[in-house]
PDB file of N, CA and C in Angstrom:
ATOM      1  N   UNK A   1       8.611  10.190 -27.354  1.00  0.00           N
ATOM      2  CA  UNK A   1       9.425   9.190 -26.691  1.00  0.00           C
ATOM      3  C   UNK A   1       9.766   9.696 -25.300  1.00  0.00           C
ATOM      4  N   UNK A   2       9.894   8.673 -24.953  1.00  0.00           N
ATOM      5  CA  UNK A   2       9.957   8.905 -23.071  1.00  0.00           C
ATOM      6  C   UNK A   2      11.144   8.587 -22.363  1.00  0.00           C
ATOM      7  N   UNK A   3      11.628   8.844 -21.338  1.00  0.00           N
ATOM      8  CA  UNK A   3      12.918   7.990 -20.970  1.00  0.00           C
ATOM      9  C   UNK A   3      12.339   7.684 -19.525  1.00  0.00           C
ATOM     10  N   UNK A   4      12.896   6.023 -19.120  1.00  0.00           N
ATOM     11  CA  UNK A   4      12.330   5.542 -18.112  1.00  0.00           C
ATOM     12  C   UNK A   4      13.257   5.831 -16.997  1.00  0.00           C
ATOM     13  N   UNK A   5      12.878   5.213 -15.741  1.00  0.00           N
ATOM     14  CA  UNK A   5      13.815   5.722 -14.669  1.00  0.00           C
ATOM     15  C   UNK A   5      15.249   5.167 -14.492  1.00  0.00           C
ATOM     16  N   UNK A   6      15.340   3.784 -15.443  1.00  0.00           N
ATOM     17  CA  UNK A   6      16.939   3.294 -15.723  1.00  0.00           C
ATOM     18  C   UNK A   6      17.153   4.099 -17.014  1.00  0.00           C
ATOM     19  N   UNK A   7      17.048   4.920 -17.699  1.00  0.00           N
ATOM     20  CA  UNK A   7      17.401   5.289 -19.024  1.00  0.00           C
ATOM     21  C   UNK A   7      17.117   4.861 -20.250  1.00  0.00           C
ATOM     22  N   UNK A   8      16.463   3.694 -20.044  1.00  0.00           N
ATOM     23  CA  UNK A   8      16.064   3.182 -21.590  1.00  0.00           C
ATOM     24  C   UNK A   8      14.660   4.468 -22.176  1.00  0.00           C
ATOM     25  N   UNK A   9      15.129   4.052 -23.428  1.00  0.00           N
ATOM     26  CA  UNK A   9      14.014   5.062 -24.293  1.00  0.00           C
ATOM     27  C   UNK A   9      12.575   4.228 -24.133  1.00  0.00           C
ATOM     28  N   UNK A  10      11.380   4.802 -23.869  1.00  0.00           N
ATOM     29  CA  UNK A  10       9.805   4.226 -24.007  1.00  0.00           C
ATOM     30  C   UNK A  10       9.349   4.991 -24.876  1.00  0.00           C
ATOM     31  N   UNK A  11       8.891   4.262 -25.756  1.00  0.00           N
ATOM     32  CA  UNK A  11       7.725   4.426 -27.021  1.00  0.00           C
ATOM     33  C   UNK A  11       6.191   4.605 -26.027  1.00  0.00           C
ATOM     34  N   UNK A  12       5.578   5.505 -26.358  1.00  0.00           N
ATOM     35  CA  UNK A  12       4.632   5.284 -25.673  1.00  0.00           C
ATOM     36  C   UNK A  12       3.501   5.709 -26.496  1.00  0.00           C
ATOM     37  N   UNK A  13       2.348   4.918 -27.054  1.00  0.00           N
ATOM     38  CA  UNK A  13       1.703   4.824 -28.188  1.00  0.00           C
ATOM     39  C   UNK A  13       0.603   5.690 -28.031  1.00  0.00           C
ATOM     40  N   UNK A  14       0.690   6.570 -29.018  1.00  0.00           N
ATOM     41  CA  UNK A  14      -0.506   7.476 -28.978  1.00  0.00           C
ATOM     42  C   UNK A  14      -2.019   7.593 -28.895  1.00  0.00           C
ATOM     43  N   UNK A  15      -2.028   6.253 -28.945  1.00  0.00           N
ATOM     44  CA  UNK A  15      -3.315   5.827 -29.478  1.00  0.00           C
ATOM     45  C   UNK A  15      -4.179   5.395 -28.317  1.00  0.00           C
ATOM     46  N   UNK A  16      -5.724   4.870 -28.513  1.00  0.00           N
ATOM     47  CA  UNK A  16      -6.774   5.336 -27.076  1.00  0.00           C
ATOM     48  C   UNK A  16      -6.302   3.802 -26.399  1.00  0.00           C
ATOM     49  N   UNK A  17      -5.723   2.803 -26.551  1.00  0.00           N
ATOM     50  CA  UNK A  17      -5.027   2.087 -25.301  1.00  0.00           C
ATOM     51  C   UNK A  17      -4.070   2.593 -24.689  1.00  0.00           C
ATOM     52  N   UNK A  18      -2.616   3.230 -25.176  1.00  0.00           N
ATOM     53  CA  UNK A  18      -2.332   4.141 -24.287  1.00  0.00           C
ATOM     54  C   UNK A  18      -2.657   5.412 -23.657  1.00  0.00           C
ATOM     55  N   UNK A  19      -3.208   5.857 -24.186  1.00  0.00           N
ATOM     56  CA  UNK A  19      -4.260   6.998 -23.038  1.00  0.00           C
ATOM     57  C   UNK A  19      -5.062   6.022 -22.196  1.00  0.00           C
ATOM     58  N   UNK A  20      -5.574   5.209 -22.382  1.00  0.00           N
ATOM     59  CA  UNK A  20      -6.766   4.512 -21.081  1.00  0.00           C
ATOM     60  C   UNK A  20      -5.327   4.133 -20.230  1.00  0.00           C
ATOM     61  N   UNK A  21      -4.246   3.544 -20.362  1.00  0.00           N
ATOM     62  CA  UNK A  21      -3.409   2.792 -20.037  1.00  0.00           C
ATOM     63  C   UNK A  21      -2.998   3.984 -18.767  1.00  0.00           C
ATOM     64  N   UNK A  22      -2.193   4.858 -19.022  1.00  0.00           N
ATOM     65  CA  UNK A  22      -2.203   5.786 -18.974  1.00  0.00           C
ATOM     66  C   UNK A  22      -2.768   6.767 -17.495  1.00  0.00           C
ATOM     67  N   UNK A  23      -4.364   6.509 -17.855  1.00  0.00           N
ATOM     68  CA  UNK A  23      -5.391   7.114 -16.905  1.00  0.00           C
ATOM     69  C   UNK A  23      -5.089   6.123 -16.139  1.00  0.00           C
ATOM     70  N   UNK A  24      -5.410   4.722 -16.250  1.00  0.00           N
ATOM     71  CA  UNK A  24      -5.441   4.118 -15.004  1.00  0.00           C
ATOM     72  C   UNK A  24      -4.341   4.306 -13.984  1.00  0.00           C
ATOM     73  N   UNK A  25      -3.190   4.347 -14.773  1.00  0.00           N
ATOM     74  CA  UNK A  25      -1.876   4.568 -13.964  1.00  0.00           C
ATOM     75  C   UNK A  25      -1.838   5.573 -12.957  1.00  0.00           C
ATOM     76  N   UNK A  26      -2.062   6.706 -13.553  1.00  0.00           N
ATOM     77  CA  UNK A  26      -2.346   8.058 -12.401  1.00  0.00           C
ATOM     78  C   UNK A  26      -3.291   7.627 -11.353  1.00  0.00           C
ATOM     79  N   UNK A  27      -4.511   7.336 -12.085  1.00  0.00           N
ATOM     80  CA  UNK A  27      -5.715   6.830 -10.804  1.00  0.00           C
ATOM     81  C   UNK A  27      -4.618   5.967  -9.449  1.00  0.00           C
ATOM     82  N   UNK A  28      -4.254   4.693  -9.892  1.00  0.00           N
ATOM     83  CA  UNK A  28      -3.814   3.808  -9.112  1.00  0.00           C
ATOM     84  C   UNK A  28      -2.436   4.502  -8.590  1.00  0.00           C
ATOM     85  N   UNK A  29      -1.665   5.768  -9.064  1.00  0.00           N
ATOM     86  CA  UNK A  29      -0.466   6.206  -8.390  1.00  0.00           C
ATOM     87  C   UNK A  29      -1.607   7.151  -7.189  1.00  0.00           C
ATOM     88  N   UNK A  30      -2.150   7.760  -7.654  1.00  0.00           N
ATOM     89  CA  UNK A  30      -2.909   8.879  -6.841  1.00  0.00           C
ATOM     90  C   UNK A  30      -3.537   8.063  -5.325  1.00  0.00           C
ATOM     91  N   UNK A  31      -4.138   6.762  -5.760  1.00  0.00           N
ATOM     92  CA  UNK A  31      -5.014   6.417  -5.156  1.00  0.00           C
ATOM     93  C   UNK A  31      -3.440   6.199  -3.772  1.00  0.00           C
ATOM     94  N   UNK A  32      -2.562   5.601  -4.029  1.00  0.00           N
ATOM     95  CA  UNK A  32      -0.980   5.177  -3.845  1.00  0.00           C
ATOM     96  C   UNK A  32      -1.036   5.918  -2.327  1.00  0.00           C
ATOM     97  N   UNK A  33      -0.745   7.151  -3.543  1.00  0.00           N
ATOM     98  CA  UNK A  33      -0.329   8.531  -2.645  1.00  0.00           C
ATOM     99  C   UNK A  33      -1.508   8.868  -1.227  1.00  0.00           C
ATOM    100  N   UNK A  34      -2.385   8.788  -1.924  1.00  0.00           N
ATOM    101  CA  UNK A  34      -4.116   8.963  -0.852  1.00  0.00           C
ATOM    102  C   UNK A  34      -4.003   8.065   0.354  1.00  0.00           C
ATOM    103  N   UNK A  35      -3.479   6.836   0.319  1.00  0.00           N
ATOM    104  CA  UNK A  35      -3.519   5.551   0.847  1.00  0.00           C
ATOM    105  C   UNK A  35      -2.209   6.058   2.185  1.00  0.00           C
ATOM    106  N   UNK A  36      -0.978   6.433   1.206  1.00  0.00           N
ATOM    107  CA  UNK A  36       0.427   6.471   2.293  1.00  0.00           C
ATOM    108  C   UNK A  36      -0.101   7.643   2.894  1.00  0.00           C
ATOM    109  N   UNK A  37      -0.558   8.421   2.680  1.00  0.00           N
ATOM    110  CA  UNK A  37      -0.741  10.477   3.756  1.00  0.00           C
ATOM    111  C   UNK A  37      -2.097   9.917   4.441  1.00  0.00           C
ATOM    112  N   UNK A  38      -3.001   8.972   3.985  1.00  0.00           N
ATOM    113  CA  UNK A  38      -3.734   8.726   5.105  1.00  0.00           C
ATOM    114  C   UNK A  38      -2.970   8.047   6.346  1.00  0.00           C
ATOM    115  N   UNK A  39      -2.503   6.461   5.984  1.00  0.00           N
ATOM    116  CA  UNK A  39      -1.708   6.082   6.804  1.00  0.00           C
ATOM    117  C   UNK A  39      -0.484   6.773   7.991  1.00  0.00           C
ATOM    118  N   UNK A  40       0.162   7.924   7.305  1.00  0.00           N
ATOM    119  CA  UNK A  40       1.209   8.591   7.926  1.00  0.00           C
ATOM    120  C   UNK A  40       0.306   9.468   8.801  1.00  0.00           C
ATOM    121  N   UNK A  41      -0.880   9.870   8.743  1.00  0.00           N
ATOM    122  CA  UNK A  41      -1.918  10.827   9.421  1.00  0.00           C
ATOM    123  C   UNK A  41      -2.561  10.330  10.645  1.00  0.00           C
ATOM    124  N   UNK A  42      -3.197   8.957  10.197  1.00  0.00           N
ATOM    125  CA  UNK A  42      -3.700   8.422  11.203  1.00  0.00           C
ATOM    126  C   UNK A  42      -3.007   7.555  12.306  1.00  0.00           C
ATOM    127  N   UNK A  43      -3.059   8.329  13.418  1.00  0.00           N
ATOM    128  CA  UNK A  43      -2.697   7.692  14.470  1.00  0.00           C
ATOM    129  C   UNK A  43      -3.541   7.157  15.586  1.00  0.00           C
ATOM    130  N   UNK A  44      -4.756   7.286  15.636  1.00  0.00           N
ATOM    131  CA  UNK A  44      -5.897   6.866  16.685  1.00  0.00           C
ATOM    132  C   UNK A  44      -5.651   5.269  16.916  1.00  0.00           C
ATOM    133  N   UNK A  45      -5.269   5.150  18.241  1.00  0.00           N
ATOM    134  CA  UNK A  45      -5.425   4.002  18.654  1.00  0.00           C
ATOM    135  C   UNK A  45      -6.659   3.013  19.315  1.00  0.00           C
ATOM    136  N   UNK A  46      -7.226   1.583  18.469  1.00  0.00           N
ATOM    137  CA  UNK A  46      -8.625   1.202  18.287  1.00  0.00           C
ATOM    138  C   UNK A  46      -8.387   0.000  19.459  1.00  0.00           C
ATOM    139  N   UNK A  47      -9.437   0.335  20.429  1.00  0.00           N
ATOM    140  CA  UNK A  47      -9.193  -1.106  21.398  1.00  0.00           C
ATOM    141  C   UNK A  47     -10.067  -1.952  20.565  1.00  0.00           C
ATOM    142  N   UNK A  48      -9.157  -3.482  20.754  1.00  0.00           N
ATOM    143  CA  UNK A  48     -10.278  -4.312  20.406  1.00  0.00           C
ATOM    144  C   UNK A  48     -10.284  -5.521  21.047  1.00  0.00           C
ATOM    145  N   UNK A  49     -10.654  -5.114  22.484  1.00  0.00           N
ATOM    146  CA  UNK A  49     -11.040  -5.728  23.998  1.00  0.00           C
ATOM    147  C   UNK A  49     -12.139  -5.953  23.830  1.00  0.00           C
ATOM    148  N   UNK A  50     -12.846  -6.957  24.099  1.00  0.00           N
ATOM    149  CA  UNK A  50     -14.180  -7.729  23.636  1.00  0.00           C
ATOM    150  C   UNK A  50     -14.869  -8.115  22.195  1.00  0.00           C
ATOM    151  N   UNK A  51     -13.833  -8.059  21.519  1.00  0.00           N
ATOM    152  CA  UNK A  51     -13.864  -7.729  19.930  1.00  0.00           C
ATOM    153  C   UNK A  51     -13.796  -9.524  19.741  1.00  0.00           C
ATOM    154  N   UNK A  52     -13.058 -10.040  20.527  1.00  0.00           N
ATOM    155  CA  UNK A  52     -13.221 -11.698  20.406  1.00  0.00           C
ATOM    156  C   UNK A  52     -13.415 -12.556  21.978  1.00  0.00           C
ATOM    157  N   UNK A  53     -14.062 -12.141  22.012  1.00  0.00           N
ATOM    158  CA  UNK A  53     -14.398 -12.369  23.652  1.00  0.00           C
ATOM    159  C   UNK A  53     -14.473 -14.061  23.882  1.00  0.00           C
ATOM    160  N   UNK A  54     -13.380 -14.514  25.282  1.00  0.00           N
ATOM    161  CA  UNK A  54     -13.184 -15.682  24.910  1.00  0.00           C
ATOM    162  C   UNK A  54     -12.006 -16.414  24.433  1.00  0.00           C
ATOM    163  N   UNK A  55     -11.611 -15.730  23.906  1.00  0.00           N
ATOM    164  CA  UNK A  55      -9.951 -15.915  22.602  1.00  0.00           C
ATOM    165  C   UNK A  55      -8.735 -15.780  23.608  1.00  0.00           C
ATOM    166  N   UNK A  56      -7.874 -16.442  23.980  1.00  0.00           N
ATOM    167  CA  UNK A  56      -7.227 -16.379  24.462  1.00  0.00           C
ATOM    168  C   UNK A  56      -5.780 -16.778  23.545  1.00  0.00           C
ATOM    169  N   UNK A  57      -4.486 -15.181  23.898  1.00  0.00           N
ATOM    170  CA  UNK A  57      -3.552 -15.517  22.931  1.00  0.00           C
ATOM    171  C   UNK A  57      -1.955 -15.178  23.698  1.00  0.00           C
ATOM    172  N   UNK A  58      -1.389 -16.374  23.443  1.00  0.00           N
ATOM    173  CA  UNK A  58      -0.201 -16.170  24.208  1.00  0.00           C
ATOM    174  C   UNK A  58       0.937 -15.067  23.855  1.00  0.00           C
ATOM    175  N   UNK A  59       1.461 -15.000  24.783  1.00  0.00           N
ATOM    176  CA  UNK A  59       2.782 -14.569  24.376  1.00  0.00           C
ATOM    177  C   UNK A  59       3.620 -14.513  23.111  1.00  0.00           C
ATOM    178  N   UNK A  60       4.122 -16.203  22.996  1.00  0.00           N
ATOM    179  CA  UNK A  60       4.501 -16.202  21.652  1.00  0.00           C
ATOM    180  C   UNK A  60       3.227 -16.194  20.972  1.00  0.00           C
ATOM    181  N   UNK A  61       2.218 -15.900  20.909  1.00  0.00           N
ATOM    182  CA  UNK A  61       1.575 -15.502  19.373  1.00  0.00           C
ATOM    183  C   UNK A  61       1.587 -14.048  18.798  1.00  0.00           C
ATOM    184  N   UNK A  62       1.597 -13.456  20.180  1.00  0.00           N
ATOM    185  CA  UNK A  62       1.844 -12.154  20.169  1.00  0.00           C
ATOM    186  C   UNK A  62       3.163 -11.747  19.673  1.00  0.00           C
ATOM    187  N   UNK A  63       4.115 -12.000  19.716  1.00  0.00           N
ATOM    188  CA  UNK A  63       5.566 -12.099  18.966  1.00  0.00           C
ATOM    189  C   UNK A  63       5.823 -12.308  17.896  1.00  0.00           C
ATOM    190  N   UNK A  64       5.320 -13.624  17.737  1.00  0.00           N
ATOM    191  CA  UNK A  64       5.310 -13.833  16.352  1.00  0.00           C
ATOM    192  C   UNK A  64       4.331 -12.705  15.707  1.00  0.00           C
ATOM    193  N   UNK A  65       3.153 -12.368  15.753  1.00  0.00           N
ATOM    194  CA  UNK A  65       2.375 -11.487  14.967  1.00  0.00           C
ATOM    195  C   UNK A  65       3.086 -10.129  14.563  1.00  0.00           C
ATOM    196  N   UNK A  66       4.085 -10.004  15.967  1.00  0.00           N
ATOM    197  CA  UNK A  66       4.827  -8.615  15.415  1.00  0.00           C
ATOM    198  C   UNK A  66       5.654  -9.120  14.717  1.00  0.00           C
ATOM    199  N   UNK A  67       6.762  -9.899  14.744  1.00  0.00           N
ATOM    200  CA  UNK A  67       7.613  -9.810  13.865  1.00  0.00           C
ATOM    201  C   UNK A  67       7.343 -10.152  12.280  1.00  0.00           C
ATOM    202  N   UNK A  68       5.771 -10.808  12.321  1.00  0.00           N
ATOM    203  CA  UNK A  68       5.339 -10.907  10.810  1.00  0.00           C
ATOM    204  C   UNK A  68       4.892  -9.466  10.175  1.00  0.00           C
ATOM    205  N   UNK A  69       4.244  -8.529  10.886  1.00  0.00           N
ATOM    206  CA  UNK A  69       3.825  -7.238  10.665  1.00  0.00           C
ATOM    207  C   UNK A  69       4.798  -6.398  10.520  1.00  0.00           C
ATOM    208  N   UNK A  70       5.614  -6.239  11.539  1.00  0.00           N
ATOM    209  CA  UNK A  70       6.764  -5.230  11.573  1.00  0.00           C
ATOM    210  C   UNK A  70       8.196  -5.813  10.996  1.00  0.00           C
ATOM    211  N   UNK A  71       8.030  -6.590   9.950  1.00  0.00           N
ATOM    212  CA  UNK A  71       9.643  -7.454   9.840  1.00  0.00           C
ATOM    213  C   UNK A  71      10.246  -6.418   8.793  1.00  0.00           C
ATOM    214  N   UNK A  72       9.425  -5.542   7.704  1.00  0.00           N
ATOM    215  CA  UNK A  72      10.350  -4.709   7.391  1.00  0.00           C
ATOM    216  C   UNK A  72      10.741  -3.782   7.644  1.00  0.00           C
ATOM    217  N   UNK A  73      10.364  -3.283   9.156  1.00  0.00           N
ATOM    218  CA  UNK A  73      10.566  -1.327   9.794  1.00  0.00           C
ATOM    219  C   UNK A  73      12.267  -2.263  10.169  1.00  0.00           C
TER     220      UNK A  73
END
């Protein structure tokens, strides 16, 4: 028996669905972890000047795009 991160007790079944259950979890926490230390690492900044050549974008679109991207920092 297990205790979860509010305190309730978890049964957690011995059997080969909880072990597969289990594996995947680590995979997908690991992969988690792999994902945020890449992100926090990479800082290279990518021009992408001729990337839509033609496209013309205002001001407010540009505003709005940040505050949809950055609305939870």
């Amino acid at each position: 028996m297990a205790t979860g991160t509010t305190g309730e007790n978890i049964q957690i079944p011995p059997d080969a669905i909880g072990i597969a259950m289990y594996t995947k979890l680590s995979l997908i926490e690991n992969e988690l972890h792999d994902t945020k230390t890449l992100l926090r690492t990479q800082r290279k900044i990518v021009s992408l000047k001729g990337l839509l050549k033609g496209v013309r974008i205002t001001d407010d679109e540009i505003e709005t795009a940040k505050k949809s991207l950055f609305k939870h920092v």
